[in-house]
Protein backbone atom coordinates (compact mmCIF):
# COMPACT_ATOMS: atom_id res chain seq x y z
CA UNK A 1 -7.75 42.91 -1.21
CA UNK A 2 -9.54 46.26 -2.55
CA UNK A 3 -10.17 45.03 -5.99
CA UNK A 4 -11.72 41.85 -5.07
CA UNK A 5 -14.13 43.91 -2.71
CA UNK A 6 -15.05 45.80 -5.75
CA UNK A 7 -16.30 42.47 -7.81
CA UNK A 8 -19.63 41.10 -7.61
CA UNK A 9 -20.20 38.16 -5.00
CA UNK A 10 -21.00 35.77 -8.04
CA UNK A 11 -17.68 36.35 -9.75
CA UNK A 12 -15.71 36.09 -5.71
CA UNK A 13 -17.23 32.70 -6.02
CA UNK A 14 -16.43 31.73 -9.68
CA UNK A 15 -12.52 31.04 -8.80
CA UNK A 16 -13.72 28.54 -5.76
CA UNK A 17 -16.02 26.95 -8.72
CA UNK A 18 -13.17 26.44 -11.04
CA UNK A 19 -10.72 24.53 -8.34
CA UNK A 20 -13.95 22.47 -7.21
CA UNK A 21 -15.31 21.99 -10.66
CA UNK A 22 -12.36 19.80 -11.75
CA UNK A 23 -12.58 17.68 -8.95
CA UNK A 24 -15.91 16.44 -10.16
CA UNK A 25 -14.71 15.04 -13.59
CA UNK A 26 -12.18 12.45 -13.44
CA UNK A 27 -10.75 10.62 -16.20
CA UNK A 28 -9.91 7.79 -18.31
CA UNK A 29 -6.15 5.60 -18.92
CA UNK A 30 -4.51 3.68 -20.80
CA UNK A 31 -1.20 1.91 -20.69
CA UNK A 32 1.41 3.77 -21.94
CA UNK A 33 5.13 4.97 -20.29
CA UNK A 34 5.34 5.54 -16.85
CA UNK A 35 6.61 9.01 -15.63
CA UNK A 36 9.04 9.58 -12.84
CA UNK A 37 6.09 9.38 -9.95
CA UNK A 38 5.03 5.63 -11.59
CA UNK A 39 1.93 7.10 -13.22
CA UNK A 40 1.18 5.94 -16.52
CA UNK A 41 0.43 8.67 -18.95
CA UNK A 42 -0.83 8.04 -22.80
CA UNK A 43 -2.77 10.52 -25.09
CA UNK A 44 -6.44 8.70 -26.12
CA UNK A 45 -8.84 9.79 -27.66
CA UNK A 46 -12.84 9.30 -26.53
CA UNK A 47 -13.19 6.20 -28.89
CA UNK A 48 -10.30 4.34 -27.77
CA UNK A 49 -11.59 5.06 -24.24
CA UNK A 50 -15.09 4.08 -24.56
CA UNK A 51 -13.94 0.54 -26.45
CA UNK A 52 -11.31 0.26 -23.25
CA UNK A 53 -14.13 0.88 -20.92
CA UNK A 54 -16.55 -1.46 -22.55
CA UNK A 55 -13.39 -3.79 -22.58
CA UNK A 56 -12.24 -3.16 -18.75
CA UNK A 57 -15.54 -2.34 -16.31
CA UNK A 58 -15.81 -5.11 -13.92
CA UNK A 59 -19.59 -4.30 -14.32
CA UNK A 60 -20.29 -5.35 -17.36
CA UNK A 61 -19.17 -8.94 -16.58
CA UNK A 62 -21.47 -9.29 -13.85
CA UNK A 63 -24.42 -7.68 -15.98
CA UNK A 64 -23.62 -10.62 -18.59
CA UNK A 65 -23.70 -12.76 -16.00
CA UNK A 66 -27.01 -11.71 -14.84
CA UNK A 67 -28.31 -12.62 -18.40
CA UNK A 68 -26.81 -16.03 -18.16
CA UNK A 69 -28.49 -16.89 -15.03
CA UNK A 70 -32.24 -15.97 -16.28
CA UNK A 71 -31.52 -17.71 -19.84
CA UNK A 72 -30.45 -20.98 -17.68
CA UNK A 73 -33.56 -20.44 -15.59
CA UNK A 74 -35.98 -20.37 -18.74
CA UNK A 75 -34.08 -23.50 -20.17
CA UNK A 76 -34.92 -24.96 -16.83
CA UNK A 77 -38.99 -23.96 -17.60
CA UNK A 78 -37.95 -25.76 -21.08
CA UNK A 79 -37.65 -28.84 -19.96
CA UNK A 80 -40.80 -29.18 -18.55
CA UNK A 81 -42.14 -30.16 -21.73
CA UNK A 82 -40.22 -33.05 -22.41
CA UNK A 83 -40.37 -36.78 -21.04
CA UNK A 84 -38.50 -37.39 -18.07
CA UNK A 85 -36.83 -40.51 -17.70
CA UNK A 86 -34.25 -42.15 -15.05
CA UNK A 87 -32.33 -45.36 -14.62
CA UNK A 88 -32.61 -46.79 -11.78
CA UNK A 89 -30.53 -49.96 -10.68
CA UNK A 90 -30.07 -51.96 -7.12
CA UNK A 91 -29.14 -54.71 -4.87
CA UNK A 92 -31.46 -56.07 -2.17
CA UNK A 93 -30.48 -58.68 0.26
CA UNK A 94 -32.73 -60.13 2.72
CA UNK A 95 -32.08 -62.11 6.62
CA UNK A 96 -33.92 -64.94 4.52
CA UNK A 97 -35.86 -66.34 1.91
CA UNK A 98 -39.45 -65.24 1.60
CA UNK A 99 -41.90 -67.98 1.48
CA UNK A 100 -45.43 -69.05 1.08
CA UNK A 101 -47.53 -71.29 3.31
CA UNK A 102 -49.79 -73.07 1.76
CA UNK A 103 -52.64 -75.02 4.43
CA UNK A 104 -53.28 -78.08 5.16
CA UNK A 105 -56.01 -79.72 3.06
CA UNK A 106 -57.67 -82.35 1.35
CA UNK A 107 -58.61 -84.25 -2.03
CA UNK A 108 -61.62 -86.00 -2.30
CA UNK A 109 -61.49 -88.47 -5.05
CA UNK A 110 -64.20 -91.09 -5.85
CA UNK A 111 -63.02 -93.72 -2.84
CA UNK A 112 -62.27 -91.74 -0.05
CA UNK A 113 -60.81 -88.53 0.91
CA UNK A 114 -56.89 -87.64 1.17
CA UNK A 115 -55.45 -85.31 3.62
CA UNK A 116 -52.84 -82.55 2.01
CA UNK A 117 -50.25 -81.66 4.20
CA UNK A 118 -49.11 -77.88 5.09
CA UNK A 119 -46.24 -77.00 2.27
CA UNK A 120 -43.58 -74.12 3.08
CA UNK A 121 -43.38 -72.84 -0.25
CA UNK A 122 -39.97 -70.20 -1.13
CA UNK A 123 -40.53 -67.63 -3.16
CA UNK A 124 -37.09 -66.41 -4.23
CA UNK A 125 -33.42 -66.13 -3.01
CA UNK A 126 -32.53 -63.59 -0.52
CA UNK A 127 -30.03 -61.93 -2.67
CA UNK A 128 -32.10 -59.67 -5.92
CA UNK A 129 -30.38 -57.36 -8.31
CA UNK A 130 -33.24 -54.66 -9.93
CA UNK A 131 -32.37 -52.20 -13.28
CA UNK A 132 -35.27 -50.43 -14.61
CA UNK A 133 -36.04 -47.68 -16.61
CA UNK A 134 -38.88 -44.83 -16.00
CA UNK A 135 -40.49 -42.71 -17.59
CA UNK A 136 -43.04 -40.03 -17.05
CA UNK A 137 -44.72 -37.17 -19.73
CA UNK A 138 -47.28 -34.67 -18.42
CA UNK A 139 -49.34 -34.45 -21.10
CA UNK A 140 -51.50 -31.48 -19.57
CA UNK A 141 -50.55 -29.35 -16.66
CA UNK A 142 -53.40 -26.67 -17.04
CA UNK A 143 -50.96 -24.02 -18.49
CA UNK A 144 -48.67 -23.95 -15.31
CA UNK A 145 -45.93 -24.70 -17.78
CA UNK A 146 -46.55 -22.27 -20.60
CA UNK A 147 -46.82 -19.46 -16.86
CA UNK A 148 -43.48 -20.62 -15.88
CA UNK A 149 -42.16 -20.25 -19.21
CA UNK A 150 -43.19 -16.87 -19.69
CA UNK A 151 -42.11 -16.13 -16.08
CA UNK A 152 -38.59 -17.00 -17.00
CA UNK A 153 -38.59 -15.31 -20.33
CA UNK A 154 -39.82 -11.81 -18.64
CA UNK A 155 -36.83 -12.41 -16.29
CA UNK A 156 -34.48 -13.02 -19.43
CA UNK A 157 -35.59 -9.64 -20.97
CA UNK A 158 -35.69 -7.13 -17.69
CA UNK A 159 -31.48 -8.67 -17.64
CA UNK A 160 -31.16 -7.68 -20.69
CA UNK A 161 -32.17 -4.78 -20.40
CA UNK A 162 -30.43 -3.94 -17.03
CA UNK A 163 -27.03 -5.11 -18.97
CA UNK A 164 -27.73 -2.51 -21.68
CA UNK A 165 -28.62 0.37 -19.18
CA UNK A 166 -25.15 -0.65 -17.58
CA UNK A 167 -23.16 -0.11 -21.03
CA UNK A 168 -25.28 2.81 -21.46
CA UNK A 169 -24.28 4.25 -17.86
CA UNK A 170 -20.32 2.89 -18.97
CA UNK A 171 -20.51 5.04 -22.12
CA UNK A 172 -22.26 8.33 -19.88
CA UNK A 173 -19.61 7.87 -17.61
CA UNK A 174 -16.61 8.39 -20.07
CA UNK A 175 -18.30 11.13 -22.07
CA UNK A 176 -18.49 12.83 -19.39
CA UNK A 177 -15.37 12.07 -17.36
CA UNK A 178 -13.34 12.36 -20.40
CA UNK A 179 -14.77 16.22 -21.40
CA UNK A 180 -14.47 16.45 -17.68
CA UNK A 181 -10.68 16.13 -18.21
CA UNK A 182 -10.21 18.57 -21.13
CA UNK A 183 -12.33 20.79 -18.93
CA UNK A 184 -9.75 20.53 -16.08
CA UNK A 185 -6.72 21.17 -18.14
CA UNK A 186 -8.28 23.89 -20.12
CA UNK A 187 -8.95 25.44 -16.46
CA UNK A 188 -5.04 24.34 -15.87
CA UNK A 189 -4.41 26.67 -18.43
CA UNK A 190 -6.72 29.49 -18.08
CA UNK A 191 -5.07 29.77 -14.05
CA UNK A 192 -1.40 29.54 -15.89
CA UNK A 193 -2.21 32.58 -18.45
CA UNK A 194 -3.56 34.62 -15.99
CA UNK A 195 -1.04 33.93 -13.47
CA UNK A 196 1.66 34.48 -16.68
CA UNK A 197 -0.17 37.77 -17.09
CA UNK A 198 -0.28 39.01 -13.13
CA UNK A 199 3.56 38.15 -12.86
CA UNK A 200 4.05 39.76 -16.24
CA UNK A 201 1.69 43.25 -13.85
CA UNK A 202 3.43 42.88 -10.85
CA UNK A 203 6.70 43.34 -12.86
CA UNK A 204 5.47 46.43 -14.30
CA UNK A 205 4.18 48.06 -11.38
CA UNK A 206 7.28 47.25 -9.11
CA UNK A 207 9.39 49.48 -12.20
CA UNK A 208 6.53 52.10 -12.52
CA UNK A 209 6.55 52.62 -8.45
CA UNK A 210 10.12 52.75 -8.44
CA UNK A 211 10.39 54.83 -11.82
CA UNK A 212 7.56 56.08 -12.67
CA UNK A 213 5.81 59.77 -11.93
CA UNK A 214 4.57 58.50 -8.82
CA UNK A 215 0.86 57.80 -9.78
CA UNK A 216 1.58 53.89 -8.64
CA UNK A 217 2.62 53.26 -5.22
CA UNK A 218 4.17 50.78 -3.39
CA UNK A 219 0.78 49.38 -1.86
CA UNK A 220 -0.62 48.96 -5.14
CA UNK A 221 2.52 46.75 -5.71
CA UNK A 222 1.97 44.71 -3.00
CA UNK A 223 -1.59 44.16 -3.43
CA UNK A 224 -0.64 43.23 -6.88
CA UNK A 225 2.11 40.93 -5.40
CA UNK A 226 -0.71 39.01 -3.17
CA UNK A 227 -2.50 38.47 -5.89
CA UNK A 228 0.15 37.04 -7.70
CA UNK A 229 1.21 34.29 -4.70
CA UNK A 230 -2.77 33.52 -4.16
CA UNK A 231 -2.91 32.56 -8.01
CA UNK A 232 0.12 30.33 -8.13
CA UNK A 233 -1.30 28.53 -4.99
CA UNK A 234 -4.49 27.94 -6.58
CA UNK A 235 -3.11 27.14 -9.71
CA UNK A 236 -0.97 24.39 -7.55
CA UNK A 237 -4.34 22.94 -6.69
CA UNK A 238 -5.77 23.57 -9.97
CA UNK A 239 -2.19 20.98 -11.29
CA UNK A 240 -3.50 18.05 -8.80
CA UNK A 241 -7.50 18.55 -9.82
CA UNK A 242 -6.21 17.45 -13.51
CA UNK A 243 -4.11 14.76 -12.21
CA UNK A 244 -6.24 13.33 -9.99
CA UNK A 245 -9.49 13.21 -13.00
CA UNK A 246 -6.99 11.75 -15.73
CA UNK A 247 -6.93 9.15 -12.52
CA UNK A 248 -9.97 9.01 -11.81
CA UNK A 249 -11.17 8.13 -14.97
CA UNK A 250 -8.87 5.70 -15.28
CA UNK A 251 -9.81 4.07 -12.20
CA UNK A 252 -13.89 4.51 -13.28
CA UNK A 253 -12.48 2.00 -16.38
CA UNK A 254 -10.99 -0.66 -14.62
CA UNK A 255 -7.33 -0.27 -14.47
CA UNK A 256 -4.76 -0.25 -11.77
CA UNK A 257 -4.68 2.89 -9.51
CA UNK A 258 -1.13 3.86 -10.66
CA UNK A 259 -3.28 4.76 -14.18
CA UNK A 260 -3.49 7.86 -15.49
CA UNK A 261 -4.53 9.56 -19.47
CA UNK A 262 -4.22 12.84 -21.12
CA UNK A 263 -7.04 13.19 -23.36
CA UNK A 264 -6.28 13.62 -26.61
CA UNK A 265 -8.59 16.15 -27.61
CA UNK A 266 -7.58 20.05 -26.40
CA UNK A 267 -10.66 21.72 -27.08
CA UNK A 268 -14.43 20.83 -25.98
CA UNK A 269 -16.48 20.81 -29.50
CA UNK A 270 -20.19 21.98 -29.46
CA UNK A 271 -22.86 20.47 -31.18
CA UNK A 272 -26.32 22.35 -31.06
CA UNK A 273 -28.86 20.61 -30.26
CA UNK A 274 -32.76 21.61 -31.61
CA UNK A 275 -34.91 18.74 -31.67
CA UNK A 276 -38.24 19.23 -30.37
CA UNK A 277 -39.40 17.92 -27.26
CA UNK A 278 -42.73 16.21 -27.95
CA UNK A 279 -40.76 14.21 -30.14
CA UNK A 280 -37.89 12.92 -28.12
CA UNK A 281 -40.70 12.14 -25.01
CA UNK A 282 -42.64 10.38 -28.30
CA UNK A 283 -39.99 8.25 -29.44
CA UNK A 284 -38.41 7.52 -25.95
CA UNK A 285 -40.34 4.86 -24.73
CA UNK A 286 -38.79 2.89 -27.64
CA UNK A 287 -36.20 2.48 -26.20
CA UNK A 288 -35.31 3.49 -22.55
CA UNK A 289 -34.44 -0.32 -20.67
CA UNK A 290 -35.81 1.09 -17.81
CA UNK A 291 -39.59 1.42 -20.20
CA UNK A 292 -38.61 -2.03 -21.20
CA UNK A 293 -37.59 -3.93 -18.33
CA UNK A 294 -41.32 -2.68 -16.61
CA UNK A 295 -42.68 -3.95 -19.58
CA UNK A 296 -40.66 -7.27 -19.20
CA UNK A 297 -41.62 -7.50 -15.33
CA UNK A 298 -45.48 -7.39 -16.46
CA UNK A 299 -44.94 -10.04 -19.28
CA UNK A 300 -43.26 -11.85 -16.19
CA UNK A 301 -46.10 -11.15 -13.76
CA UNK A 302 -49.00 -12.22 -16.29
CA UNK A 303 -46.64 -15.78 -16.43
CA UNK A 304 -46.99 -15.86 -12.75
CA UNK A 305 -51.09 -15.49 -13.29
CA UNK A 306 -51.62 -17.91 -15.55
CA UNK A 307 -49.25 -20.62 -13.11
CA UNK A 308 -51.54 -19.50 -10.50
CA UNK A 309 -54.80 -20.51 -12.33
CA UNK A 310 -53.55 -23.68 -13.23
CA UNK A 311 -53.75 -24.96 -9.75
CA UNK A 312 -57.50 -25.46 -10.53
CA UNK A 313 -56.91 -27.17 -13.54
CA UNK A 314 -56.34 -31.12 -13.22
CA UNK A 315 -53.02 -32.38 -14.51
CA UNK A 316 -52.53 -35.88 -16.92
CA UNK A 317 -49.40 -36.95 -17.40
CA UNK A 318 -48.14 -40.52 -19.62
CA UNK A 319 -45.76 -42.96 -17.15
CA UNK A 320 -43.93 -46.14 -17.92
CA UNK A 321 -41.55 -48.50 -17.10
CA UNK A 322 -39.48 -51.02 -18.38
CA UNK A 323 -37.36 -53.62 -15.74
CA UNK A 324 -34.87 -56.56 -15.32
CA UNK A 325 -34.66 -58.82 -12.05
CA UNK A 326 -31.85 -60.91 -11.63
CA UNK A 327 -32.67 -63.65 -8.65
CA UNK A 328 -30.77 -67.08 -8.37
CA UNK A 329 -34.09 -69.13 -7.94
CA UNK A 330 -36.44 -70.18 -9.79
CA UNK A 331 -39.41 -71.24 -8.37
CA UNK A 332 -41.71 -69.13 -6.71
CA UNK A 333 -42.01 -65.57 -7.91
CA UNK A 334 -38.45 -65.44 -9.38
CA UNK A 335 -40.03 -67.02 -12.70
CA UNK A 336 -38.56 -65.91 -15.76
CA UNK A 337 -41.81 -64.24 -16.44
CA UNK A 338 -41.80 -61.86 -13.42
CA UNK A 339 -38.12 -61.42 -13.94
CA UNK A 340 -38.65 -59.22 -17.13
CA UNK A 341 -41.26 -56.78 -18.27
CA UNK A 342 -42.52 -53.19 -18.88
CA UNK A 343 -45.95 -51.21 -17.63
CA UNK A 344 -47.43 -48.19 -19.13
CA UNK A 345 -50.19 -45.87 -17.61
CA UNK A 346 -51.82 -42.61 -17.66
CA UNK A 347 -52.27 -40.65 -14.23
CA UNK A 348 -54.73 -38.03 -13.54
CA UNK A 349 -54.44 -35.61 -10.31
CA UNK A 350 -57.57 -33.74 -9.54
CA UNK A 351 -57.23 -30.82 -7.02
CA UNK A 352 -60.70 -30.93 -5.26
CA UNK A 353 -60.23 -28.64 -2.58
CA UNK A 354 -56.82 -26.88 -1.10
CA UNK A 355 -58.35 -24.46 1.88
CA UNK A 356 -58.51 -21.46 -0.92
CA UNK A 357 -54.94 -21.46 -1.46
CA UNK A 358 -54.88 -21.34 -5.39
CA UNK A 359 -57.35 -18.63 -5.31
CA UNK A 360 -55.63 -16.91 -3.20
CA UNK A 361 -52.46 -17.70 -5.13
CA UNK A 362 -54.47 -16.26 -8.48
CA UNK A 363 -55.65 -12.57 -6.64
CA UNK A 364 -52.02 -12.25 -5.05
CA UNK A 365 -50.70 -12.61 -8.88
CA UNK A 366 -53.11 -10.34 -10.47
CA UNK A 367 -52.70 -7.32 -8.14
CA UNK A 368 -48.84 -7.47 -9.04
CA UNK A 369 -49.51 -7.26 -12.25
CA UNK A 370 -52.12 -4.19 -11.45
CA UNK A 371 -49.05 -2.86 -9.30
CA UNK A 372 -46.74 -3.21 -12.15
CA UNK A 373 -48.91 -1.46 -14.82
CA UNK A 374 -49.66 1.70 -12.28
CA UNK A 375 -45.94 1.95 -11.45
CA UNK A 376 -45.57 1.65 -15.73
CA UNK A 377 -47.67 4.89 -15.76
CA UNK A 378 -45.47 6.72 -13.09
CA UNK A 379 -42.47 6.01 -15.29
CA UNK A 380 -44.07 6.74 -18.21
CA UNK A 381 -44.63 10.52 -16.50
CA UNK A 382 -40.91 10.46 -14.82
CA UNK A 383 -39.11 9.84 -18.22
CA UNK A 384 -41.44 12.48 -20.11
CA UNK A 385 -40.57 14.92 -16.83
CA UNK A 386 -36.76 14.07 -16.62
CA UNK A 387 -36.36 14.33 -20.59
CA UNK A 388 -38.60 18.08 -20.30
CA UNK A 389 -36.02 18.99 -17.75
CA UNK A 390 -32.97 18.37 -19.89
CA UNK A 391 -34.95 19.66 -23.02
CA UNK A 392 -34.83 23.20 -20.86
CA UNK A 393 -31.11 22.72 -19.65
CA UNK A 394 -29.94 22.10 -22.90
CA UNK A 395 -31.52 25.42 -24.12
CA UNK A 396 -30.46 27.01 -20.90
CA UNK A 397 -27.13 25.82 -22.01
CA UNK A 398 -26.63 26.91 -25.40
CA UNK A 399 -28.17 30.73 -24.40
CA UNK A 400 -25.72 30.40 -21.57
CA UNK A 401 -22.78 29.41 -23.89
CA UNK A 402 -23.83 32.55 -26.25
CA UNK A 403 -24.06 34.95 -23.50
CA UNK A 404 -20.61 33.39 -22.21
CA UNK A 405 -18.91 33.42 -25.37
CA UNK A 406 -19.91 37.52 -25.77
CA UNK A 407 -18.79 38.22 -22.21
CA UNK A 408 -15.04 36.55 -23.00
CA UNK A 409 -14.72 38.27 -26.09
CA UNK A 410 -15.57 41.68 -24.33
CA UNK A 411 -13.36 40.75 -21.22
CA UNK A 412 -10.85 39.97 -23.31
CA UNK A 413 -10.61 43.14 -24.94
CA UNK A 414 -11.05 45.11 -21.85
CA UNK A 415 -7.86 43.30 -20.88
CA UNK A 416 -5.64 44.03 -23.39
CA UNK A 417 -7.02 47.43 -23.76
CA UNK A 418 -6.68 48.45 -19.97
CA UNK A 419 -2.86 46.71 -19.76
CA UNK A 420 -1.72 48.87 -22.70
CA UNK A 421 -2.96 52.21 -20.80
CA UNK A 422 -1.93 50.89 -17.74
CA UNK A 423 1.83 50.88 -19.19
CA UNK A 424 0.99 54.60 -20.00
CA UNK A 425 -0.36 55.03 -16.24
CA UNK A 426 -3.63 56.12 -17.68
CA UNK A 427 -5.37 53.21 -15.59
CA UNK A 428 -4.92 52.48 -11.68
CA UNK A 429 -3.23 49.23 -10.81
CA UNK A 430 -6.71 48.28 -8.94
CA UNK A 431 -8.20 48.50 -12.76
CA UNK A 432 -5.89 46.61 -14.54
CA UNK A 433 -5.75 43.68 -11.79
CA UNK A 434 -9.59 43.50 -12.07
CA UNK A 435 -9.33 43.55 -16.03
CA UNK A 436 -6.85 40.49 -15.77
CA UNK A 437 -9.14 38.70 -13.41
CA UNK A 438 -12.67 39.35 -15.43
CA UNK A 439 -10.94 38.09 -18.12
CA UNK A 440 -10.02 34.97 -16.86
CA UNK A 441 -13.33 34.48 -14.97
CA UNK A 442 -15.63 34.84 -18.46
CA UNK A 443 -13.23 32.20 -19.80
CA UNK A 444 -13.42 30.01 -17.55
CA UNK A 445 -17.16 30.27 -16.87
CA UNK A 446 -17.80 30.31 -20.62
CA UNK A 447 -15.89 26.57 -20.73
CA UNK A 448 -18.62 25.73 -18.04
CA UNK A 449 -21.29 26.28 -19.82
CA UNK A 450 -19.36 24.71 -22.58
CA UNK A 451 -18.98 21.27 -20.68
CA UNK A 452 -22.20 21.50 -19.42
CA UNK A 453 -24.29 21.47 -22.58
CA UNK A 454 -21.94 18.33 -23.21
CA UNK A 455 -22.67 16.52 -20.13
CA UNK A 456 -26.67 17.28 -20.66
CA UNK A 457 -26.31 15.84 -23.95
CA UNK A 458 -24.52 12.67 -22.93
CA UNK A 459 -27.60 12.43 -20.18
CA UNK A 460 -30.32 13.05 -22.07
CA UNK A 461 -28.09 10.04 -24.44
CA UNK A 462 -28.41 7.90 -20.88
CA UNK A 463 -32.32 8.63 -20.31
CA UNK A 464 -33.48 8.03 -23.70
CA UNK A 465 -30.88 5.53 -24.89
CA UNK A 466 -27.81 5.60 -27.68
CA UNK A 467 -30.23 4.12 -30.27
CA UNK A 468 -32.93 6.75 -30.67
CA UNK A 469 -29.90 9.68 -30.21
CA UNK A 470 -28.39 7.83 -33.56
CA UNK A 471 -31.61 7.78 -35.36
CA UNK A 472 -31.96 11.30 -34.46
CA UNK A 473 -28.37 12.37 -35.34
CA UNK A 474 -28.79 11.03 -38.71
């Protein structure tokens, strides 16, 4: 086609951007009616589908779940520190009775001397029934406890904070796919208007070739008329990339695959956005999880130190026990004094020598930590990059939206004023055709740049966290 040869290669491409472009958004549902095809179709807006996302995402579940696990480990450090007692309770029988020999002997008494025979003795009945009680308190451990405990509670906040970067990736997710939605059916409708206008052409050039003085021919007709057929093709394709990322979304929220939303919104806002850079890198360690959960991870590594070192440290601990015998005799050792009774003690363990293994145990744990705190310094350099990086695209955005915005208004006008001269065949066909497409190519890369300085925004919302963007809005 001769006008198309006459374009630049960026704006050949721009067409093949818009059909692909929707297919990278999809979209958000919600019950509602179902259609002839079974879909489900129901106007939302972005609230409604950010509380059904937190509501629906099978992800968040198993985030809180996560959490649950490391709080029921630390409880598990807990109850280190208090006594620990059991009941324990049995029968015992034995083949036979113990028993006690006692020798042969003798008395001597003041007229002689008496021989003492050999005397089987039993000592109780072969059937015992035993119930005690224990008990045991370490009293000092070295601080393998207090390592443990903080062990546990690093672990409690690094889940924490990877359950709020997953609601903060949930709420990314639908800012974008949602705006990714109004951006496919605002393409929807740019390919409908311009395929409106090109039938709306080809009309008028089929009558001026047929009527007119001759200036339009019949092969600027049919150039004009396989124009026309390529647009309502792509526009075809541009009708499933909507469907499919109002389905999409849904699906991204948790609902059945038959799902399917129209956003409620029609028009992508913009929001400029000027805050200086130093201060968002500044601020953003306050609160990105990822900054947190490395912080977490060396609380939890330091814990793991300080259980290390207590391997050289001696450990004291409080025991006792109280016990009941039951026994059918009563001679022997089933007295009622042995039958009944309590002990207490104190133990002491004193590690003397282990082959180097808790010093060993102590250097391992220290160069994690090390490890930790240089990876904490890589991060600290990757957040302050990745925020720089957005800083630029958002400012590459909103210069882009400016420039875009100028371009649609002048393309616009170029339009209408070539297909009013073109009626007077002051214009070629070739001219007017290229008109109609330049406009719809500056709209539809102006509602790119649009959704772009969106999606930046909701990612530079992701890296630094909803927290400090609220602080900031306000």
């Amino acid at each position: 086609m001769r006008f198309l040869n006459t374009l630049p290669m960026e704006n050949k491409c721009v067409w093949v951007i818009i059909i692909l472009f929707a297919t990278l958004y999809p979209v958000f549902a919600e019950e509602g009616q179902k259609n002839g095809d079974g879909l489900i179709l129901k106007e939302v807006d972005l609230a409604a589908c950010i509380q059904k996302a937190m509501e629906n995402n099978r992800r968040r579940p198993a985030s809180r779940y996560a959490v649950e696990m490391a709080e029921a480990q630390h409880r598990q450090t807990l109850a280190g520190y208090w006594p620990q007692i059991n009941a324990r309770g049995g029968y015992q029988r034995m083949d036979e009775s113990p028993n006690f020999i006692f020798p042969a002997s003798s008395i001597t008494i003041l007229f002689g001397s008496f021989p003492v025979p050999e005397q089987d003795v039993k000592l109780m009945d072969e059937n015992s029934y035993k119930a005690s009680l224990e008990a045991t308190w370490l009293l000092y451990d070295g601080g393998m406890r207090k390592g443990y405990r903080q062990q546990t509670e690093g672990l409690v906040r690094m889940m924490k904070q990877e359950s709020r970067r997953t609601d903060l990736e949930i709420l990314d997710s639908v800012k974008r796919l949602y705006w990714g939605a109004v951006m496919a059916n605002t393409i929807h409708r740019i390919g409908r208007d311009a395929l409106a206008r090109m039938e709306t052409t080809l009309n008028l050039t089929e009558t001026m070739y047929k009527e007119g003085s001759g200036r339009v021919k019949k092969t600027d007709w049919l150039d004009n008329k396989v124009m026309v057929e390529s647009l309502r093709a792509m526009i075809a394709l541009l009708e499933k990339n909507e469907l499919m990322a109002q389905a999409a979304l849904a699906n991204t929220m948790g609902l059945p695959w038959s799902s399917s939303v129209k956003p409620a919104d029609r028009e992508m806002p913009f929001t400029s956005f000027m805050d200086p850079l130093d201060k968002l890198v500044g601020t953003a360690y306050q609160f990105n999880p990822d900054w947190a959960k490395v912080e977490a991870g060396i609380l939890a590594a330091e814990g793991a130190v300080q259980s290390a070192e207590s391997g050289h440290y001696p450990k004291l601990a409080l025991t006792g026990d109280l016990f009941k015998w039951w026994n059918d005799y009563d001679g022997g050792m089933a007295t009622e004094r042995n039958k009944e009774g309590w002990t207490v003690g104190i133990g002491v363990e004193i590690p003397l020598f282990s082959g180097f293994l808790h010093t060993n145990k102590v250097a391992e744990a220290r160069a994690r930590v090390a490890k930790i705190k240089e990876e904490q310094f890589l991060l600290q350099e990757g957040i302050g990059l990745q925020i720089r990086d957005i800083f630029l695209s958002l400012n590459a955005a909103e210069k882009s939206y400016a420039a875009t915005m100028a371009a649609m208004k002048a393309a616009e006008q170029n339009r209408s004023l070539n297909t009013r001269a073109y009626q007077h065949e002051l214009v070629d066909t070739e001219k007017v055709i290229r008109a109609q497409l330049m406009d719809s190519l500056m709209s539809a890369q102006h509602y790119k740049a649009l959704y772009d300085h969106i999606a930046l925004q909701s990612k530079l919302a992701l890296v630094i966290g909803t927290e400090i963007m609220k602080k900031l809005e306000k």
